[in-house]
C-alpha atoms as a PDB file:
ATOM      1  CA  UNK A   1     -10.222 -21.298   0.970  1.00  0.00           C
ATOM      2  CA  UNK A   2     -10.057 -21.049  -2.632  1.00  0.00           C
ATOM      3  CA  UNK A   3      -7.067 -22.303  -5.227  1.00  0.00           C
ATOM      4  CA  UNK A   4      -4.207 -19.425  -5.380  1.00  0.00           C
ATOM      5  CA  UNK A   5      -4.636 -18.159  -2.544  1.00  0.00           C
ATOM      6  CA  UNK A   6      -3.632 -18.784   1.682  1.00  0.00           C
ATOM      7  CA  UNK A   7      -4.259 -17.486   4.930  1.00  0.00           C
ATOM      8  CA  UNK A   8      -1.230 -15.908   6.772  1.00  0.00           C
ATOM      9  CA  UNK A   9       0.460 -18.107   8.346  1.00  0.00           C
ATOM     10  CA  UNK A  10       0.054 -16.776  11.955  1.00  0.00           C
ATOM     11  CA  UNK A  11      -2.100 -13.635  12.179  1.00  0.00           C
ATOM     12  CA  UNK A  12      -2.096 -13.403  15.867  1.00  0.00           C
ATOM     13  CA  UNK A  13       1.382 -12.931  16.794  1.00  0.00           C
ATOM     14  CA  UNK A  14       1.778 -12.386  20.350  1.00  0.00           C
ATOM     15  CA  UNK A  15       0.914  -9.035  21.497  1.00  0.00           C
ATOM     16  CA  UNK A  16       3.801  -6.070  20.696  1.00  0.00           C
ATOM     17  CA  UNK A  17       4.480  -3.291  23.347  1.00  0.00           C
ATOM     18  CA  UNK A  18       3.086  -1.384  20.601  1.00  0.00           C
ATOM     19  CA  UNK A  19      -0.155  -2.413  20.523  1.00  0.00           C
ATOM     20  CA  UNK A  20      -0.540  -2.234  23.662  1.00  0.00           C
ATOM     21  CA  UNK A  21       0.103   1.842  22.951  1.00  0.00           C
ATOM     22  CA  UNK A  22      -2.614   4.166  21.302  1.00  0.00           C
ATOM     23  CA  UNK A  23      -2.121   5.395  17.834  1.00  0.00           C
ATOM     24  CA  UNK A  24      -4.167   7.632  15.245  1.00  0.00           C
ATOM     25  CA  UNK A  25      -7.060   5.916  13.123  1.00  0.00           C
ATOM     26  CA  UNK A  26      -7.424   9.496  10.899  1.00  0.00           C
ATOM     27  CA  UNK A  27      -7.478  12.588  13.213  1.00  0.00           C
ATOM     28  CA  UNK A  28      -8.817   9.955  16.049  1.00  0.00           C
ATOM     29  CA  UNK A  29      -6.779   8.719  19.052  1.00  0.00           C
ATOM     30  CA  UNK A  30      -7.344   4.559  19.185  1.00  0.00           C
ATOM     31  CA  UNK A  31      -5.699   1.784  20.613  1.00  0.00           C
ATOM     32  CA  UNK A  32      -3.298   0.199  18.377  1.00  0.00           C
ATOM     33  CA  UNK A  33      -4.700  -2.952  18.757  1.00  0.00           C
ATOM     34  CA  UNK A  34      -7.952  -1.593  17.312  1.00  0.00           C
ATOM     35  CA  UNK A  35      -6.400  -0.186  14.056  1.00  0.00           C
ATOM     36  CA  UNK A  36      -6.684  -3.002  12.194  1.00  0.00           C
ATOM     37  CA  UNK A  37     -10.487  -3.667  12.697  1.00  0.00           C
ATOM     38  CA  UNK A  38     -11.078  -0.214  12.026  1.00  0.00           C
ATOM     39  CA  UNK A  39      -8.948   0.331   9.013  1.00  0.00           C
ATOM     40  CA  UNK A  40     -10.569  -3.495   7.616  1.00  0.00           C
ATOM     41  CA  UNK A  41     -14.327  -1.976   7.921  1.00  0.00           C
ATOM     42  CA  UNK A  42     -12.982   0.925   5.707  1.00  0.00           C
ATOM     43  CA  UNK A  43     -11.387  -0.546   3.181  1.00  0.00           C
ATOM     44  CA  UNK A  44     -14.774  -3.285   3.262  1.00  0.00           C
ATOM     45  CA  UNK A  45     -17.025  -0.672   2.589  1.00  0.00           C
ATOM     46  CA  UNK A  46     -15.391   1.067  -0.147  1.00  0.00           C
ATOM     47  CA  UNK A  47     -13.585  -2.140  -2.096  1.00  0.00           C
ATOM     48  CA  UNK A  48     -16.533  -2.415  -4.837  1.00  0.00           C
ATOM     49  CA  UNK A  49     -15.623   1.344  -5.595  1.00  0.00           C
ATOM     50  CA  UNK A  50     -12.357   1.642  -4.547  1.00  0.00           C
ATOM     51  CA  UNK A  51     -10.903   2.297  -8.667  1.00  0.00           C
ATOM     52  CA  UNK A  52     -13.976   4.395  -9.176  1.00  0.00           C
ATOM     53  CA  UNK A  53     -13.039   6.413  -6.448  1.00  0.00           C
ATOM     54  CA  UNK A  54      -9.647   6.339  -7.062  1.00  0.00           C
ATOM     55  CA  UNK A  55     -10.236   7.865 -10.432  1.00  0.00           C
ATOM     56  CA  UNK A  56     -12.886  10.772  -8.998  1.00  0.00           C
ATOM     57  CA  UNK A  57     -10.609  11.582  -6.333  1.00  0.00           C
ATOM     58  CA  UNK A  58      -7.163  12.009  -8.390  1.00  0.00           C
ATOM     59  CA  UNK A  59      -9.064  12.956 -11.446  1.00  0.00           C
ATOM     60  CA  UNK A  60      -7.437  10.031 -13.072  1.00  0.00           C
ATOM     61  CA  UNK A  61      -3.372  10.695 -12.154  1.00  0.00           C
ATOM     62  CA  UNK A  62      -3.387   8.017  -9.879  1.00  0.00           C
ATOM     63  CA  UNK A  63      -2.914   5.723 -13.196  1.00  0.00           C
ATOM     64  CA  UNK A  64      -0.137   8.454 -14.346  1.00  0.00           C
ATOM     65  CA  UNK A  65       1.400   7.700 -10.576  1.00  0.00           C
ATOM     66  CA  UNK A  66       1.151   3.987 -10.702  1.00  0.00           C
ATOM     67  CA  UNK A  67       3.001   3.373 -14.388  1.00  0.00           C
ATOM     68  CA  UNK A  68       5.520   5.629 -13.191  1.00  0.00           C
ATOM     69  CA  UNK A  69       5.621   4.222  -9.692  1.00  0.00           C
ATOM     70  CA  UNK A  70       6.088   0.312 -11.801  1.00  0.00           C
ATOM     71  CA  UNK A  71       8.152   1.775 -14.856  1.00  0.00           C
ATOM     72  CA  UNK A  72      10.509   3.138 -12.936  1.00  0.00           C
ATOM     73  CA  UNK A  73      11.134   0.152 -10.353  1.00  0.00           C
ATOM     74  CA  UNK A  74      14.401  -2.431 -10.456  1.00  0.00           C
ATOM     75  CA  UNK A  75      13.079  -5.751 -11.653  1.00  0.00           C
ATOM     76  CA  UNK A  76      13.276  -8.302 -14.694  1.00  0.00           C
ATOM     77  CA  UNK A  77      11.709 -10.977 -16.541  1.00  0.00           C
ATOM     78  CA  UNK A  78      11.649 -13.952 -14.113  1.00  0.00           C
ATOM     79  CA  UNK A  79      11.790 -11.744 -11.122  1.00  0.00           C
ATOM     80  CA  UNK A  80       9.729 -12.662  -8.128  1.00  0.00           C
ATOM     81  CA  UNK A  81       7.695  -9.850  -6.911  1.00  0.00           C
ATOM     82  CA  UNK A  82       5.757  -9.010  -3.414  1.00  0.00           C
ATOM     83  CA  UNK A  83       3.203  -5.930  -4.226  1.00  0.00           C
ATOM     84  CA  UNK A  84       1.811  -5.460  -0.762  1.00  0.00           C
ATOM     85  CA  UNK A  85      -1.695  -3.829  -0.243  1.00  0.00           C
ATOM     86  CA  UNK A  86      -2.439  -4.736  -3.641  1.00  0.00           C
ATOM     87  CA  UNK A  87      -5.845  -4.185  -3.453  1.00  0.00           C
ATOM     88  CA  UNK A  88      -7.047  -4.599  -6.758  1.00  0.00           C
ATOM     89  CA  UNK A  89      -4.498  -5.246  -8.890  1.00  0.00           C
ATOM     90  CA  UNK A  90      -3.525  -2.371 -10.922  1.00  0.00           C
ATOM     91  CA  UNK A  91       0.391  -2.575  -9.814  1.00  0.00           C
ATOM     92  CA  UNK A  92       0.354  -6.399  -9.465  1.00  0.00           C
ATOM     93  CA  UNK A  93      -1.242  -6.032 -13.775  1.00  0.00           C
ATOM     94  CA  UNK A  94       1.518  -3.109 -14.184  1.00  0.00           C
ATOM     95  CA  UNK A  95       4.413  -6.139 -12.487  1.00  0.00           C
ATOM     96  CA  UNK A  96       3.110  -8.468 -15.073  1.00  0.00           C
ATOM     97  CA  UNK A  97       4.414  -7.032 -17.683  1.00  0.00           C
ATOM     98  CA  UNK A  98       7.723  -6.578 -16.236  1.00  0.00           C
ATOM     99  CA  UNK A  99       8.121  -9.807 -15.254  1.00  0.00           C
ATOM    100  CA  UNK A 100       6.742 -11.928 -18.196  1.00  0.00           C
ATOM    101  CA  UNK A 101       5.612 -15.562 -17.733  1.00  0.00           C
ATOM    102  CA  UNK A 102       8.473 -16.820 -15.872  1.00  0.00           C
ATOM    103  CA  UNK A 103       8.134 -14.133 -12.955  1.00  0.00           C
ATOM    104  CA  UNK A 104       5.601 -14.565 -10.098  1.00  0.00           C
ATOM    105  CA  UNK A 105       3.901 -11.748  -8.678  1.00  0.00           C
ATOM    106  CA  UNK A 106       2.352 -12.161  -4.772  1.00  0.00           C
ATOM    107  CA  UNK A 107      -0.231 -10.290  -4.275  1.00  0.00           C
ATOM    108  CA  UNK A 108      -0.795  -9.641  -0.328  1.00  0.00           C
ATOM    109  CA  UNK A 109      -3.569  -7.508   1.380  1.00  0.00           C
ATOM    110  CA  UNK A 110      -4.899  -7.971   5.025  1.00  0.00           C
ATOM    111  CA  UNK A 111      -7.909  -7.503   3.786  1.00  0.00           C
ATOM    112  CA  UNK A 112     -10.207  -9.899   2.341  1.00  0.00           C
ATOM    113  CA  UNK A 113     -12.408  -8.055   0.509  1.00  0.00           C
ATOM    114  CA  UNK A 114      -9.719  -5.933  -1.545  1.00  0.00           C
ATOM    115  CA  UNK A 115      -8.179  -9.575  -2.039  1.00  0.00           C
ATOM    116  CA  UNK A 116     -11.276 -10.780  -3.804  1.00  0.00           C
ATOM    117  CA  UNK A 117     -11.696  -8.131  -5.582  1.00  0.00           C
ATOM    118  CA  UNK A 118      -8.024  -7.639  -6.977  1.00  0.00           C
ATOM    119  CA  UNK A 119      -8.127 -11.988  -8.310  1.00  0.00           C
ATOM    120  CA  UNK A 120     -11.605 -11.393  -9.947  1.00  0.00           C
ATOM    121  CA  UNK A 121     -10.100  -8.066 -11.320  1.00  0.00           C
ATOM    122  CA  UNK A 122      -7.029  -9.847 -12.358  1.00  0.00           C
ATOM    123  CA  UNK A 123      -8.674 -13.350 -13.868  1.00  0.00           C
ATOM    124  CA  UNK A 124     -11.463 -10.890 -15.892  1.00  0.00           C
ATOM    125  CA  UNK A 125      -8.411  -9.850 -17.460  1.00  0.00           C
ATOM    126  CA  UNK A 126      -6.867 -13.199 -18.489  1.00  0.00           C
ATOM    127  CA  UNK A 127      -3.991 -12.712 -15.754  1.00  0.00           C
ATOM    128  CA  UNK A 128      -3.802 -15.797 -13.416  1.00  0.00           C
ATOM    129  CA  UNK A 129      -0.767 -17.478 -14.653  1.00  0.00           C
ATOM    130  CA  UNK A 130       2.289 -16.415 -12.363  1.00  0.00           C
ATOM    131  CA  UNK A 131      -0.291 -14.670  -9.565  1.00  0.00           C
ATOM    132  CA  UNK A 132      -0.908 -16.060  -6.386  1.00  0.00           C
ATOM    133  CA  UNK A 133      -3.179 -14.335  -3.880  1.00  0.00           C
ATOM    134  CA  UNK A 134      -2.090 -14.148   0.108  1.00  0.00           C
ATOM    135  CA  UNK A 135      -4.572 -12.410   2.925  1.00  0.00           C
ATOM    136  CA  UNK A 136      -1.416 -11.603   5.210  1.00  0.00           C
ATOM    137  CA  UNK A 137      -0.518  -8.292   7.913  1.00  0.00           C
ATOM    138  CA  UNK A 138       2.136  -6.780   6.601  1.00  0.00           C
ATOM    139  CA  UNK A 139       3.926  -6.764  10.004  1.00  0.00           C
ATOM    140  CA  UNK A 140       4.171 -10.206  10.400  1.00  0.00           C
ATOM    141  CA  UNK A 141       4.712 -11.441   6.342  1.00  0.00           C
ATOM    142  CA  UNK A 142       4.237 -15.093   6.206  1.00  0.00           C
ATOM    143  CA  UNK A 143       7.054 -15.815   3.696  1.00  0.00           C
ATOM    144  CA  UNK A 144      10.995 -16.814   4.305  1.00  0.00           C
ATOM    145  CA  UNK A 145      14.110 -14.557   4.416  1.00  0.00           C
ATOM    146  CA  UNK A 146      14.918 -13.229   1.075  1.00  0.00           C
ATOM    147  CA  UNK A 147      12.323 -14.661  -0.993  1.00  0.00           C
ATOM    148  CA  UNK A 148      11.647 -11.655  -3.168  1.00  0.00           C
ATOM    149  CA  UNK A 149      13.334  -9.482  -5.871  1.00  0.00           C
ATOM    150  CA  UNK A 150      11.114  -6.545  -5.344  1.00  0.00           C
ATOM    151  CA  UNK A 151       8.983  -5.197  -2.552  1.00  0.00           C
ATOM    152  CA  UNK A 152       6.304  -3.045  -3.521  1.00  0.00           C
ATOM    153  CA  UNK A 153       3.972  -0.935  -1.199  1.00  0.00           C
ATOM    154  CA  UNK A 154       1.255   1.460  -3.277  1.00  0.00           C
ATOM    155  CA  UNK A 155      -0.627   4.007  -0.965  1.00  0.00           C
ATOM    156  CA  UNK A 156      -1.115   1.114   1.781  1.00  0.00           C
ATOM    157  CA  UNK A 157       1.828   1.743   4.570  1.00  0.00           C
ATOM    158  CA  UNK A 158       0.018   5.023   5.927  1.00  0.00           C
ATOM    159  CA  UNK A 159      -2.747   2.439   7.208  1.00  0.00           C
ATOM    160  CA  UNK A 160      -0.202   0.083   8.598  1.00  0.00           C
ATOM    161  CA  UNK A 161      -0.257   0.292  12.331  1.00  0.00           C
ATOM    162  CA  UNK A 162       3.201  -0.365  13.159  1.00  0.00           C
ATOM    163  CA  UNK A 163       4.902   1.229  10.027  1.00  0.00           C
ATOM    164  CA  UNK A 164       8.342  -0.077  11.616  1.00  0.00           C
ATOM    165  CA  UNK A 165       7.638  -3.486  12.002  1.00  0.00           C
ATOM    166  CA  UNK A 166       6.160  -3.286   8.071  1.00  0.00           C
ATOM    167  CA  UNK A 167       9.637  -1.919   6.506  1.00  0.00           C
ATOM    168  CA  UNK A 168      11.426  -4.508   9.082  1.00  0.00           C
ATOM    169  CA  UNK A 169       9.483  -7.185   6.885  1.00  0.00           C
ATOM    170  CA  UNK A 170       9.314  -6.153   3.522  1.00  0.00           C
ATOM    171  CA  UNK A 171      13.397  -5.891   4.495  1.00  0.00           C
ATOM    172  CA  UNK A 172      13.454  -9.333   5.584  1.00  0.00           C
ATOM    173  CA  UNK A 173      12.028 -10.819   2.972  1.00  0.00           C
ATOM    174  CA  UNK A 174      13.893  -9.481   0.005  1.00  0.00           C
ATOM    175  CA  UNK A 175      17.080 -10.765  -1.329  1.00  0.00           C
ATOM    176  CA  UNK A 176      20.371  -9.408  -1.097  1.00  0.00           C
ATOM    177  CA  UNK A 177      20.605  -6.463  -3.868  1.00  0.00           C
ATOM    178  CA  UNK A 178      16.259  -6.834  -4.115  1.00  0.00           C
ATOM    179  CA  UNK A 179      14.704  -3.455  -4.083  1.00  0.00           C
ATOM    180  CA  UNK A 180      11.785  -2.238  -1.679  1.00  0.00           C
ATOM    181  CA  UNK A 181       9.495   0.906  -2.952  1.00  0.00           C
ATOM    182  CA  UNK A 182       6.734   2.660  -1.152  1.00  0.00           C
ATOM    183  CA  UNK A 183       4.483   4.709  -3.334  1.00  0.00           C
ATOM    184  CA  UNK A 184       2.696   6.872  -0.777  1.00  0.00           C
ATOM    185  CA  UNK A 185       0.466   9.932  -0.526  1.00  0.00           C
ATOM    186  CA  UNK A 186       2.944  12.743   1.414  1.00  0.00           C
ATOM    187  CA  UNK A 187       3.533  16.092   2.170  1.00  0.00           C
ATOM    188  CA  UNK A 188       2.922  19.022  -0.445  1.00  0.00           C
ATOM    189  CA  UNK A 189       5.640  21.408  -1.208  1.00  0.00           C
ATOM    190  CA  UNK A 190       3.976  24.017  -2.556  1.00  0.00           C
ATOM    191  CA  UNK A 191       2.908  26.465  -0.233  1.00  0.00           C
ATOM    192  CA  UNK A 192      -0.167  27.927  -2.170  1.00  0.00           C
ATOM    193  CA  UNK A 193      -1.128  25.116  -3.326  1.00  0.00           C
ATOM    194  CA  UNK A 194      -1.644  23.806   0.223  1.00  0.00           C
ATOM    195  CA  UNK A 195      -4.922  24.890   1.107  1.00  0.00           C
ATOM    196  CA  UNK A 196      -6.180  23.663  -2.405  1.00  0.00           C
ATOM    197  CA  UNK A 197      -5.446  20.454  -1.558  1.00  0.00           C
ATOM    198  CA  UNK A 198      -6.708  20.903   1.715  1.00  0.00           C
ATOM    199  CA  UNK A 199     -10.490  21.784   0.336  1.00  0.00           C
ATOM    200  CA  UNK A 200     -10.309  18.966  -2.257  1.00  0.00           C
ATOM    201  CA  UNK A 201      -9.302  16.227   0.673  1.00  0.00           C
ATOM    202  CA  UNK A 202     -11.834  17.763   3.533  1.00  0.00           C
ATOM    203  CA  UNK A 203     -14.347  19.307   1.457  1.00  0.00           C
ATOM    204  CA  UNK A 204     -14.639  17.072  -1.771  1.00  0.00           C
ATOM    205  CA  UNK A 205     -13.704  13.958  -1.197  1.00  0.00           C
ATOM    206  CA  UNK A 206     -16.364  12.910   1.725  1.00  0.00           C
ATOM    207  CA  UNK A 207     -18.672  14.043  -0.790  1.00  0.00           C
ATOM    208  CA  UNK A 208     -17.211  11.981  -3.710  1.00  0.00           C
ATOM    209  CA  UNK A 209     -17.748   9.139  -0.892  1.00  0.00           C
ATOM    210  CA  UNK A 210     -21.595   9.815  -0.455  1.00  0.00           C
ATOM    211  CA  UNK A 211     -22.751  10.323  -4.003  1.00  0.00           C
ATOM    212  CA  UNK A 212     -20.857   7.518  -5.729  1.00  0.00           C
ATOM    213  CA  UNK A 213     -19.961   5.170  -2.765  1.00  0.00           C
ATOM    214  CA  UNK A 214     -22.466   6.295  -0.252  1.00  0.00           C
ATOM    215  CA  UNK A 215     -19.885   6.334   2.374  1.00  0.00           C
ATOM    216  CA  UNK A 216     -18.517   9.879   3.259  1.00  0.00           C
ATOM    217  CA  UNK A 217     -17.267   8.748   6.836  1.00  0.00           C
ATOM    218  CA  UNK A 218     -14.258   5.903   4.940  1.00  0.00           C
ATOM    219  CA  UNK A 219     -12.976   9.144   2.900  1.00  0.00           C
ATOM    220  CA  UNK A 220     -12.919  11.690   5.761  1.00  0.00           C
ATOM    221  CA  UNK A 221     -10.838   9.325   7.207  1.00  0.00           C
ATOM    222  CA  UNK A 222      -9.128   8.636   4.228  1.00  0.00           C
ATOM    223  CA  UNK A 223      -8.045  12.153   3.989  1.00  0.00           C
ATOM    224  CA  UNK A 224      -7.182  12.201   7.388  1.00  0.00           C
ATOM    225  CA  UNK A 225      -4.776   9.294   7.565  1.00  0.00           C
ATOM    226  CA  UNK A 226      -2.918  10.854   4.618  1.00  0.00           C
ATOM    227  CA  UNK A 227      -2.074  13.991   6.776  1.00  0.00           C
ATOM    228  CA  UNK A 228      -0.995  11.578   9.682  1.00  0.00           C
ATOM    229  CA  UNK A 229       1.402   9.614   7.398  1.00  0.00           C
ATOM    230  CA  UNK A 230       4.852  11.035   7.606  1.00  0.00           C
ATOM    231  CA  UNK A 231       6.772  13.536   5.529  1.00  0.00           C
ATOM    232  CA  UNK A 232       9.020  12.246   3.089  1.00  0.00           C
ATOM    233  CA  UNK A 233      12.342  13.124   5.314  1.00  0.00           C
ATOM    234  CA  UNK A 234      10.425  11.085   8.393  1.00  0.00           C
ATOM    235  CA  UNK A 235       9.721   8.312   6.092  1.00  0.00           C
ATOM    236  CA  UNK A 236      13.189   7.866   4.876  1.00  0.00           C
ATOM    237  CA  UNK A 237      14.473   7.943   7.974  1.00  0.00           C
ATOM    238  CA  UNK A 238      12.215   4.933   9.112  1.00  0.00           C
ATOM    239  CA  UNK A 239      13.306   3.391   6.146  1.00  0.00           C
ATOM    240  CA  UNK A 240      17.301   3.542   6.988  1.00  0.00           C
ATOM    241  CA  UNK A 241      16.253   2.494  10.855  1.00  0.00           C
ATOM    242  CA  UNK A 242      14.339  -0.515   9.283  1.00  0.00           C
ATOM    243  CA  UNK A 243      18.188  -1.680   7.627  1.00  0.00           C
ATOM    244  CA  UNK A 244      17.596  -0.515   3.855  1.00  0.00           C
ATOM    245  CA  UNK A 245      20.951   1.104   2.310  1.00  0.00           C
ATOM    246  CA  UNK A 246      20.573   3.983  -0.429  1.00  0.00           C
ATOM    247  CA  UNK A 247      17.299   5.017   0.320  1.00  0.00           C
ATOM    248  CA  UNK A 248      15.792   8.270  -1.145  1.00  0.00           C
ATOM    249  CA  UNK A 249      12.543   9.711  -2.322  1.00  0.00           C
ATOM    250  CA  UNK A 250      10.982  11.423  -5.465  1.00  0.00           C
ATOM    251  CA  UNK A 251       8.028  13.949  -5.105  1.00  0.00           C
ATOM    252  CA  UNK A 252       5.362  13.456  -7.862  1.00  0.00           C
ATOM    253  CA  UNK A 253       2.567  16.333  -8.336  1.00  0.00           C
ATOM    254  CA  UNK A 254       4.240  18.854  -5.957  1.00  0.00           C
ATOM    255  CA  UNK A 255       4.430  16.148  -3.591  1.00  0.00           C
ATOM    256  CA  UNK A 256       0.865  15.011  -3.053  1.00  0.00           C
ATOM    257  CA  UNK A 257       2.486  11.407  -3.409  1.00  0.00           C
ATOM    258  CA  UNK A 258       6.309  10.407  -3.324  1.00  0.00           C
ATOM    259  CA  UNK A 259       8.005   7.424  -4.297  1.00  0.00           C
ATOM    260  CA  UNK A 260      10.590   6.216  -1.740  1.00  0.00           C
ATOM    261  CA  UNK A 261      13.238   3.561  -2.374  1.00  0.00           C
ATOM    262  CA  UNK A 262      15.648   1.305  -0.789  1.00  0.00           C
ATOM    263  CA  UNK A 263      17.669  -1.345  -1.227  1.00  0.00           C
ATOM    264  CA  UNK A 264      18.834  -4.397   0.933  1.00  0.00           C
ATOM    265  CA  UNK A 265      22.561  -4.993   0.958  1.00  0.00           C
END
């Protein structure tokens, strides 16, 4: 195991009625306790281009999204910070900032190779003091009650298998008055712009995939598990089930992503 970073602390939790269920792994019917795997060999394959990608896909206003998503956010110097599925870096780089040298940003991803590639991102950049690195499911987080200021989730809860148990977590984990935001992809409110978007995810993207990642079949199912993800309305509502008070949602870019919000009280 390398400095900075440790293994969650039990990731095999006794099996949930849930995953004993089926649920969607992109327009594909699985069962749940297969999501994981599946979702891991994705987000393998594409981690060495992920930001590329990122950039191709969104034509760049994924950054735009991001600063917002961070600028925007309740925390201070000296805060301590949880940015889950933090891939590789950019929010955790964005936290930084906020928090100065006498915050601590967490940066937690299930997956390993998104891990690796978010500390080497991070040390190229002369970040390490303050960062620590945890592989952990977000369904089962391997820290105490109320240990964080802020909770942050960027375009990571739609591959979540048990969304519920996630927002349960990140809830249980922040302190009283801490803030939890979800920076997601959701649904588009502009009717003609609809079937735009629709070509670019279906058409474009799994192309993107092939000639710069050489992996069409992750970003079919990327766009996929974006149209499985639920509306903003569903997702607030999970949020106010999962115990957060004054929870709402913004729509960025007609709604292609949304930032949603809540508070623990």
């Amino acid at each position: 195991m390398r400095p900075g970073r440790r293994e969650c602390d039990n990731p095999a939790m006794s099996e949930s009625p849930y995953e004993r269920g089926t649920t969607h792994f992109g327009f594909r019917d699985v069962a749940a306790k297969d999501k994981q795997k599946l979702v891991g060999e994705v987000f393998t394959s594409v981690a060495g281009k992920y930001d590329l990608m990122n950039d191709l896909m969104s034509l760049g206003i994924h950054r735009v999204w991001k600063r917002y998503f961070v600028g925007t956010c309740q925390v201070k110097r000296g805060d301590r910070v949880l940015d889950l599925a933090g891939g590789t870096g950019d929010i955790a780089a964005l936290l930084k900032d906020r928090v100065g040298d006498a915050g601590q940003i967490v940066l937690g991803d299930i997956n390993a190779g998104m891990l690796s590639v978010g500390r080497d991102r991070m040390t190229d950049r002369g970040l390490v003091q303050g960062l620590e690195y945890v592989q952990c499911n977000a369904e089962a987080l391997p820290f105490p009650d109320a240990s964080f200021d802020l909770v942050t989730i960027a375009f990571g809860l739609r591959n979540v298998t048990d969304k519920d148990a996630a927002l349960r977590e990140m809830h249980r984990v922040l302190k009283v008055g801490g803030q939890a935001r979800v920076l997601e992809f959701s649904e588009v409110t502009v009717d003609w712009f609809k079937p735009v978007y629709d070509f670019h995810s279906f058409k474009v993207l799994p192309k993107l995939g092939q000639l710069f990642a050489q992996d069409a079949g992750s970003y079919q199912f990327l766009a996929e598990s974006i149209r499985k993800h639920p509306a903003q309305a569903e997702l607030q509502g999970m949020m106010d089930a999962a115990g957060f008070a004054r929870t709402g949602f913004r729509n960025l870019s007609a709604g292609i992503v949304a930032i949603h919000t809540g508070y623990k009280v």
